[in-house]
C-alpha atoms as a PDB file:
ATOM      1  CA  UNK A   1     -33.531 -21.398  59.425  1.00  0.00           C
ATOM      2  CA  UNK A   2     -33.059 -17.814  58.499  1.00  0.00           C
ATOM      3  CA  UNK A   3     -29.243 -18.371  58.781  1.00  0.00           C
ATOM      4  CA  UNK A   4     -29.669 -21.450  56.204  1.00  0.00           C
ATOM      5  CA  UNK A   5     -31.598 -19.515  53.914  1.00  0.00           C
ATOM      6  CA  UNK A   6     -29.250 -16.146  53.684  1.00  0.00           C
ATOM      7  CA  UNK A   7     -26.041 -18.587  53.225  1.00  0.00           C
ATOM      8  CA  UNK A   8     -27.978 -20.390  50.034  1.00  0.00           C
ATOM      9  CA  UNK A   9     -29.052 -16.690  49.066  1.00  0.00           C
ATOM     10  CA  UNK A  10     -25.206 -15.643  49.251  1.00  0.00           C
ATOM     11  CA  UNK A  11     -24.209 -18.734  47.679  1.00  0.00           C
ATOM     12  CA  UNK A  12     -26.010 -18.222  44.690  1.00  0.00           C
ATOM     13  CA  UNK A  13     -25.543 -14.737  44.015  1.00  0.00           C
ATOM     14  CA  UNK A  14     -21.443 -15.826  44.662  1.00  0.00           C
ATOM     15  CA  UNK A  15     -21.653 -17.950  41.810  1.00  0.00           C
ATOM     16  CA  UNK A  16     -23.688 -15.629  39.449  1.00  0.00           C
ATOM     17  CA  UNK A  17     -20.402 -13.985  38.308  1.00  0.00           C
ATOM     18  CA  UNK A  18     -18.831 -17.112  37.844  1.00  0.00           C
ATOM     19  CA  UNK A  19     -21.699 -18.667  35.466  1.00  0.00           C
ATOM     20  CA  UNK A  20     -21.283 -15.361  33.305  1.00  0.00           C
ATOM     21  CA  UNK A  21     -17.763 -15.966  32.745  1.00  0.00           C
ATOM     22  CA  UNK A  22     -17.985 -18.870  31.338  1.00  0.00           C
ATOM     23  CA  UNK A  23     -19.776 -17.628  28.592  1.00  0.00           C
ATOM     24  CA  UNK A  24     -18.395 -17.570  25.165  1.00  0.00           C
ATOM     25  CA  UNK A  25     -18.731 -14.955  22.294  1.00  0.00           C
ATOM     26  CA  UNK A  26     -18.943 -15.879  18.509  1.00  0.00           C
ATOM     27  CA  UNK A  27     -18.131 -13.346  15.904  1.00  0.00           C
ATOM     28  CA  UNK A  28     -18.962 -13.858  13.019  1.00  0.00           C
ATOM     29  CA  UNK A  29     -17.773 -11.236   9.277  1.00  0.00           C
ATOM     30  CA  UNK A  30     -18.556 -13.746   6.865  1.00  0.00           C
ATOM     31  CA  UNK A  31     -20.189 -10.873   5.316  1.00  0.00           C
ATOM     32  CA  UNK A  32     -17.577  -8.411   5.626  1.00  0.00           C
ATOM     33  CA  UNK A  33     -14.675 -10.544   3.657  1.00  0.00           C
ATOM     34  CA  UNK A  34     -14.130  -9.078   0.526  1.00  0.00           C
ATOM     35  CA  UNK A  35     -14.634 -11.904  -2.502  1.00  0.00           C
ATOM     36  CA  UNK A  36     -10.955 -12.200  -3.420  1.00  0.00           C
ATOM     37  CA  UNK A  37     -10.969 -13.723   0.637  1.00  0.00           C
ATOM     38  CA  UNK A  38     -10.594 -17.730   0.915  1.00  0.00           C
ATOM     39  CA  UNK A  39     -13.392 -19.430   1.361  1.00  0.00           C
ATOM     40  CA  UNK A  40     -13.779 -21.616   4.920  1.00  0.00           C
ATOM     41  CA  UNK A  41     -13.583 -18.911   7.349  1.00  0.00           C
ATOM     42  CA  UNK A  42     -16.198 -17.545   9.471  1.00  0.00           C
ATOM     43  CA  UNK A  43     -13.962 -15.162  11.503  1.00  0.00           C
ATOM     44  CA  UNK A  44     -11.181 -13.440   9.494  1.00  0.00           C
ATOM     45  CA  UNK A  45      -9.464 -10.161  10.864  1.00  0.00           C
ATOM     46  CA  UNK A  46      -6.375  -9.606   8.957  1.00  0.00           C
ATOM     47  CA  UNK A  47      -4.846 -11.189   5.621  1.00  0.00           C
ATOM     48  CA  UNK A  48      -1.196 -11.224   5.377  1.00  0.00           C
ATOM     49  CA  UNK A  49      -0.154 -11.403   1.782  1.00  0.00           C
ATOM     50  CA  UNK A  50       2.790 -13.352   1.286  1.00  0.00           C
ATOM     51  CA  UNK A  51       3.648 -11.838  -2.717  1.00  0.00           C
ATOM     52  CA  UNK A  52       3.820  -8.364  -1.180  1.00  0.00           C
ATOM     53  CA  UNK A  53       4.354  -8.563   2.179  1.00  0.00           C
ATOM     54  CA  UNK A  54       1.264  -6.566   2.837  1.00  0.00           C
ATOM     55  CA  UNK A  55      -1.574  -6.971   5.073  1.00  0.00           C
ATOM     56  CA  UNK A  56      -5.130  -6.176   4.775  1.00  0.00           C
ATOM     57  CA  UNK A  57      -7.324  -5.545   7.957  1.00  0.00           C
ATOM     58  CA  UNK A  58     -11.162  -6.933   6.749  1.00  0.00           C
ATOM     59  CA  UNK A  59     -12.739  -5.226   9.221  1.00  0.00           C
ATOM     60  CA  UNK A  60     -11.623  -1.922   8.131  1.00  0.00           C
ATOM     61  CA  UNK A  61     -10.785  -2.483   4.568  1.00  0.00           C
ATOM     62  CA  UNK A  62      -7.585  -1.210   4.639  1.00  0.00           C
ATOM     63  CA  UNK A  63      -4.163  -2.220   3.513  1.00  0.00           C
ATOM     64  CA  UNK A  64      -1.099  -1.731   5.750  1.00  0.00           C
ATOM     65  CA  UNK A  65       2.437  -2.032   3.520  1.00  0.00           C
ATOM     66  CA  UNK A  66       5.734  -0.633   4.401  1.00  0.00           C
ATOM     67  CA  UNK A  67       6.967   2.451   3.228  1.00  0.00           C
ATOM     68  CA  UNK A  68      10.654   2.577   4.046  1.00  0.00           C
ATOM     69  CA  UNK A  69      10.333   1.636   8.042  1.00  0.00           C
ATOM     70  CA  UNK A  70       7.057   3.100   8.159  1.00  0.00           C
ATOM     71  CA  UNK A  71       3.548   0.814   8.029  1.00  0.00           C
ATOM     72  CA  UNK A  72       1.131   2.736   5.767  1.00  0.00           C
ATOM     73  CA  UNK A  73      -2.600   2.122   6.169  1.00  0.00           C
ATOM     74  CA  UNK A  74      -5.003   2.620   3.430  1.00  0.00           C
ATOM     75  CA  UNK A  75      -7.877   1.836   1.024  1.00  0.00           C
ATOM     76  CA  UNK A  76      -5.316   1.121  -1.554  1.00  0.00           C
ATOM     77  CA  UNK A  77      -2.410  -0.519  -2.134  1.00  0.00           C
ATOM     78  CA  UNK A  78       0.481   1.726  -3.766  1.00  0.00           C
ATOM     79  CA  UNK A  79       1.310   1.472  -7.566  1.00  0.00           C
ATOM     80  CA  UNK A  80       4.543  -0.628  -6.889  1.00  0.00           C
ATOM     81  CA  UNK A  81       1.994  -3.227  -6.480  1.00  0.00           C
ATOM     82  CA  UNK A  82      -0.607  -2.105  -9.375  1.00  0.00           C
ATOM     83  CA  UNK A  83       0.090  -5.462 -10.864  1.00  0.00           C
ATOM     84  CA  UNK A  84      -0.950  -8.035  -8.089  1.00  0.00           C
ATOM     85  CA  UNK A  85      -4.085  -9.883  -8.383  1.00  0.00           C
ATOM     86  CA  UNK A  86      -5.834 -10.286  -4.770  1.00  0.00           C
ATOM     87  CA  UNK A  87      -7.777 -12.879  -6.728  1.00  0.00           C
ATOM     88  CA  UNK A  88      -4.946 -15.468  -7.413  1.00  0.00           C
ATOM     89  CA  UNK A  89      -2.413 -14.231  -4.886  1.00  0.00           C
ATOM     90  CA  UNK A  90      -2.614 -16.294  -1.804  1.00  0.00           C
ATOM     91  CA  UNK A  91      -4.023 -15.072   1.737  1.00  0.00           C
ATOM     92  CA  UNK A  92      -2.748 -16.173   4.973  1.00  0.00           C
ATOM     93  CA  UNK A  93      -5.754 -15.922   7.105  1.00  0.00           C
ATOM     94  CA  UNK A  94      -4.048 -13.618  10.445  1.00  0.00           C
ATOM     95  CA  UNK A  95      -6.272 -13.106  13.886  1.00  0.00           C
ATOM     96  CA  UNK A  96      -4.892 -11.321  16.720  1.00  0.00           C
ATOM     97  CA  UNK A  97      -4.367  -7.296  17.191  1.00  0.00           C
ATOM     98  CA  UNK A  98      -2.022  -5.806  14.788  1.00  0.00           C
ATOM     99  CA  UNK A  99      -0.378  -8.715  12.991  1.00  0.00           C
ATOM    100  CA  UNK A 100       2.192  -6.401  11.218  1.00  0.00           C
ATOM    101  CA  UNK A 101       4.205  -6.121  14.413  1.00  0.00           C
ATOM    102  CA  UNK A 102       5.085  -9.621  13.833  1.00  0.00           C
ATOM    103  CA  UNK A 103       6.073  -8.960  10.301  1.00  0.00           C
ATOM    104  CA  UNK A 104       9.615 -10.439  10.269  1.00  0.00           C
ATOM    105  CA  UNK A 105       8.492 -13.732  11.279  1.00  0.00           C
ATOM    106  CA  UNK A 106       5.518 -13.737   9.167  1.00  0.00           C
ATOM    107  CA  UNK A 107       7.578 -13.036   6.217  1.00  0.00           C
ATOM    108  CA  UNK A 108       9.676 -15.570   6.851  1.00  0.00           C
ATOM    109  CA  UNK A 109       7.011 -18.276   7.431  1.00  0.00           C
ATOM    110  CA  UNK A 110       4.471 -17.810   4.684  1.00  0.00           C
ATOM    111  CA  UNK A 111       7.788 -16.892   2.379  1.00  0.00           C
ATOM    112  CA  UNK A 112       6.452 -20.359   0.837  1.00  0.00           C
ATOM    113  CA  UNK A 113       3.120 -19.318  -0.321  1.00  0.00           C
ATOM    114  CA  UNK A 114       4.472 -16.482  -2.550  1.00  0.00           C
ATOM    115  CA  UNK A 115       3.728 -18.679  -5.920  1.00  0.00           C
ATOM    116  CA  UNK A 116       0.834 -20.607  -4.823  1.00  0.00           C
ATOM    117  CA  UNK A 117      -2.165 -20.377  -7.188  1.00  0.00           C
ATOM    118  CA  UNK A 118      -4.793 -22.769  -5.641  1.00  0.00           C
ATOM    119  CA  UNK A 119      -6.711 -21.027  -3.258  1.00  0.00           C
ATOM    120  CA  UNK A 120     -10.111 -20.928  -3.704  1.00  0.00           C
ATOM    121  CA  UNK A 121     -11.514 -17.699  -3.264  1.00  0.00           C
ATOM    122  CA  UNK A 122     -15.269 -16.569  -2.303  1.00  0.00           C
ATOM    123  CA  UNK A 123     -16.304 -15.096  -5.274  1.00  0.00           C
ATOM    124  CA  UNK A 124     -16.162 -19.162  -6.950  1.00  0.00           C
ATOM    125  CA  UNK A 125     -17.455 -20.354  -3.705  1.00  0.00           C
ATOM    126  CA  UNK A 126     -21.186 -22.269  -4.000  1.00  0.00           C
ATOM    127  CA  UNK A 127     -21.138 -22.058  -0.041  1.00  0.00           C
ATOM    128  CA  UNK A 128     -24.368 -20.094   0.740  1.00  0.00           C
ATOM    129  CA  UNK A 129     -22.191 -18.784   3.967  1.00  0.00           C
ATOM    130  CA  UNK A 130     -20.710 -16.784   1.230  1.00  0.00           C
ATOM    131  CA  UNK A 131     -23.955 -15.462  -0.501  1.00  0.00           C
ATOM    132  CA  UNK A 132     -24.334 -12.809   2.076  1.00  0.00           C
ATOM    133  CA  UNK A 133     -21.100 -11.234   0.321  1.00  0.00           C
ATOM    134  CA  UNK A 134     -21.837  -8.491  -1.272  1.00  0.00           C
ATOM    135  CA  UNK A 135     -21.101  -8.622  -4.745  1.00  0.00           C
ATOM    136  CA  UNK A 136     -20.817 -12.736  -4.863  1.00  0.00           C
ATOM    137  CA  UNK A 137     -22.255 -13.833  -8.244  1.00  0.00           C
ATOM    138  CA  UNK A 138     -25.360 -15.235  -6.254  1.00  0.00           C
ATOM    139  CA  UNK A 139     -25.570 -11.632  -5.024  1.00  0.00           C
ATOM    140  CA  UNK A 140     -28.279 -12.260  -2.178  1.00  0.00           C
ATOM    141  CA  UNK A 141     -29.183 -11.006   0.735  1.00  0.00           C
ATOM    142  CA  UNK A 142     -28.749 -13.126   3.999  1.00  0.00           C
ATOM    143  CA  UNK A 143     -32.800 -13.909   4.266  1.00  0.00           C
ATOM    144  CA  UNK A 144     -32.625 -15.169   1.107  1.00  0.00           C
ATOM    145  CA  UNK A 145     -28.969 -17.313   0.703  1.00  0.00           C
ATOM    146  CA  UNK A 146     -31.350 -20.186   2.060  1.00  0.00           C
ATOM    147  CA  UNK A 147     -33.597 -20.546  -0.245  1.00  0.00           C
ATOM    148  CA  UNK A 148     -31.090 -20.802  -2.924  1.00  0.00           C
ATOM    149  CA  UNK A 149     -29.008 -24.486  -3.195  1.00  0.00           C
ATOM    150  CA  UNK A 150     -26.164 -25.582  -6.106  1.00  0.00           C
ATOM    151  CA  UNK A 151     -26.971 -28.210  -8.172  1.00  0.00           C
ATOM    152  CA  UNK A 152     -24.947 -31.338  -9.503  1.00  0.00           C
ATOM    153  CA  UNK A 153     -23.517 -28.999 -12.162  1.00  0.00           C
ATOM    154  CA  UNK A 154     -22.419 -25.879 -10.003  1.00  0.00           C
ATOM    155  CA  UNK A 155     -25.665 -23.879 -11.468  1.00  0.00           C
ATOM    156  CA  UNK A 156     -27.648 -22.157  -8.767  1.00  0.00           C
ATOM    157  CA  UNK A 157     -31.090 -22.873  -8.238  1.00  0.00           C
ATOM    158  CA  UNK A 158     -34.112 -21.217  -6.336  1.00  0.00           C
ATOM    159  CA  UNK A 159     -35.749 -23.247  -3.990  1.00  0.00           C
ATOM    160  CA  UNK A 160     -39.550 -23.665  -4.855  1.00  0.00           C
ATOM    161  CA  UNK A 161     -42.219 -24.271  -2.236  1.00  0.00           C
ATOM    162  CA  UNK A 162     -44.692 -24.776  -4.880  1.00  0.00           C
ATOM    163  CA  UNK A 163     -42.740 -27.728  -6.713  1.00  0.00           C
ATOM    164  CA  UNK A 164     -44.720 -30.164  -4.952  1.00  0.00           C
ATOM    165  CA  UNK A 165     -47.811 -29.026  -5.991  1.00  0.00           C
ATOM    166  CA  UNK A 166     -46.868 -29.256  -9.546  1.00  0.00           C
ATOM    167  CA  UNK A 167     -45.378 -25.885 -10.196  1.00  0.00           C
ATOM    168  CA  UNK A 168     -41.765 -25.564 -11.009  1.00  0.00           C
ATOM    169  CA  UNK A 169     -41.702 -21.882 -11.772  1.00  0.00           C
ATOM    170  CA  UNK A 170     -39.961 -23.382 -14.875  1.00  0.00           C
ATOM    171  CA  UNK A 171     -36.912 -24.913 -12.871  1.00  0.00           C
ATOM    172  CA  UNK A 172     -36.807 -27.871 -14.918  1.00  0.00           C
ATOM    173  CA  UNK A 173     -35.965 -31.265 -12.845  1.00  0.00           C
ATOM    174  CA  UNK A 174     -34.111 -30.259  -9.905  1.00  0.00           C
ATOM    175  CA  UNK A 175     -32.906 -32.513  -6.569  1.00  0.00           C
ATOM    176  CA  UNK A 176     -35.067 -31.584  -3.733  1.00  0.00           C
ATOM    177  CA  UNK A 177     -34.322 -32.648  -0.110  1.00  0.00           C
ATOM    178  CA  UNK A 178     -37.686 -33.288   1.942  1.00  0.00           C
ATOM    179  CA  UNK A 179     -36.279 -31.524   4.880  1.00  0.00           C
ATOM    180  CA  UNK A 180     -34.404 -28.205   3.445  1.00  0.00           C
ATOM    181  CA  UNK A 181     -38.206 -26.534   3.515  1.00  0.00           C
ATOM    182  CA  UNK A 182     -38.439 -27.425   7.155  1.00  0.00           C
ATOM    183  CA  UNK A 183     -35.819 -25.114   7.753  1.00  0.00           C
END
């Protein structure tokens, strides 16, 4: 019996390592995208600019461009490029560990995206992911993104708990759902 009982002892410390390996980690930097980002992405590292075949690393805010064979890194992009709008210009959305080492093929891929104009971008986002962005229009902090909601029309709105008692806080006729106060 004492046998029986080490082996099932063994057995389940054995198999302790292999439960925590099958755990998996979520990262999330939804709040570390900077508002000229596109909107759908809850993980972004790098964005590879197609226009100026330029990167930008979210995490660290930085730009990395070529200068002559060198990759430059900084908070800035050079004045060559002082007329490029990160607002229209469109972002390839890059994950992995320094993305620039694959730069020829990346240049050659997204070569098609150097004229596209349609991207929606994070600052015109009504996702309240994106509230949590600081300086988004909503401008909110992440306890409160939930309590706000977009109406028909695009116009935010402040969720009131008092509405059903008859106060509106001067909302005027908004949509409620029953069950976005139960969350």
């Amino acid at each position: 019996m004492k046998k029986l009982l080490l082996l099932g002892l063994f057995g389940i410390v054995a198999l302790l390592p292999y439960r925590a390996s099958a755990q998996i980690s979520i990262n999330v930097n939804i709040g570390s995208q900077p508002l000229w980002g596109p909107v759908g992405y809850d993980h972004v590292d790098y964005y590879y600019l197609p226009e100026i075949e330029s990167y930008y690393n979210v995490p660290d805010r930085q730009f990395i461009y070529r200068e002559g064979s060198r990759w430059i890194f900084s908070a800035s992009l050079p004045s060559r490029y002082r007329g490029y709008d990160l607002y229209n210009g469109y972002k390839v959305v890059v994950n992995g560990r320094d993305p620039y080492r694959n730069f020829d093929n990346d240049r050659v891929r997204y070569a098609k995206y150097k004229k596209v104009r349609n991207q929606k971008i994070i600052k015109y986002s009504d996702d309240p992911r994106y509230y949590v962005v600081k300086g988004h229009p909503h401008g909110m902090p992440p306890g409160q993104a939930k309590k706000y909601y977009s109406d028909d029309r695009g116009n935010g709105k402040w969720k009131d708990k008092d509405k059903d008692k008859g106060n509106d806080r001067g909302h005027g006729k908004d949509k409620w759902n029953k069950h976005d106060d139960d969350h």
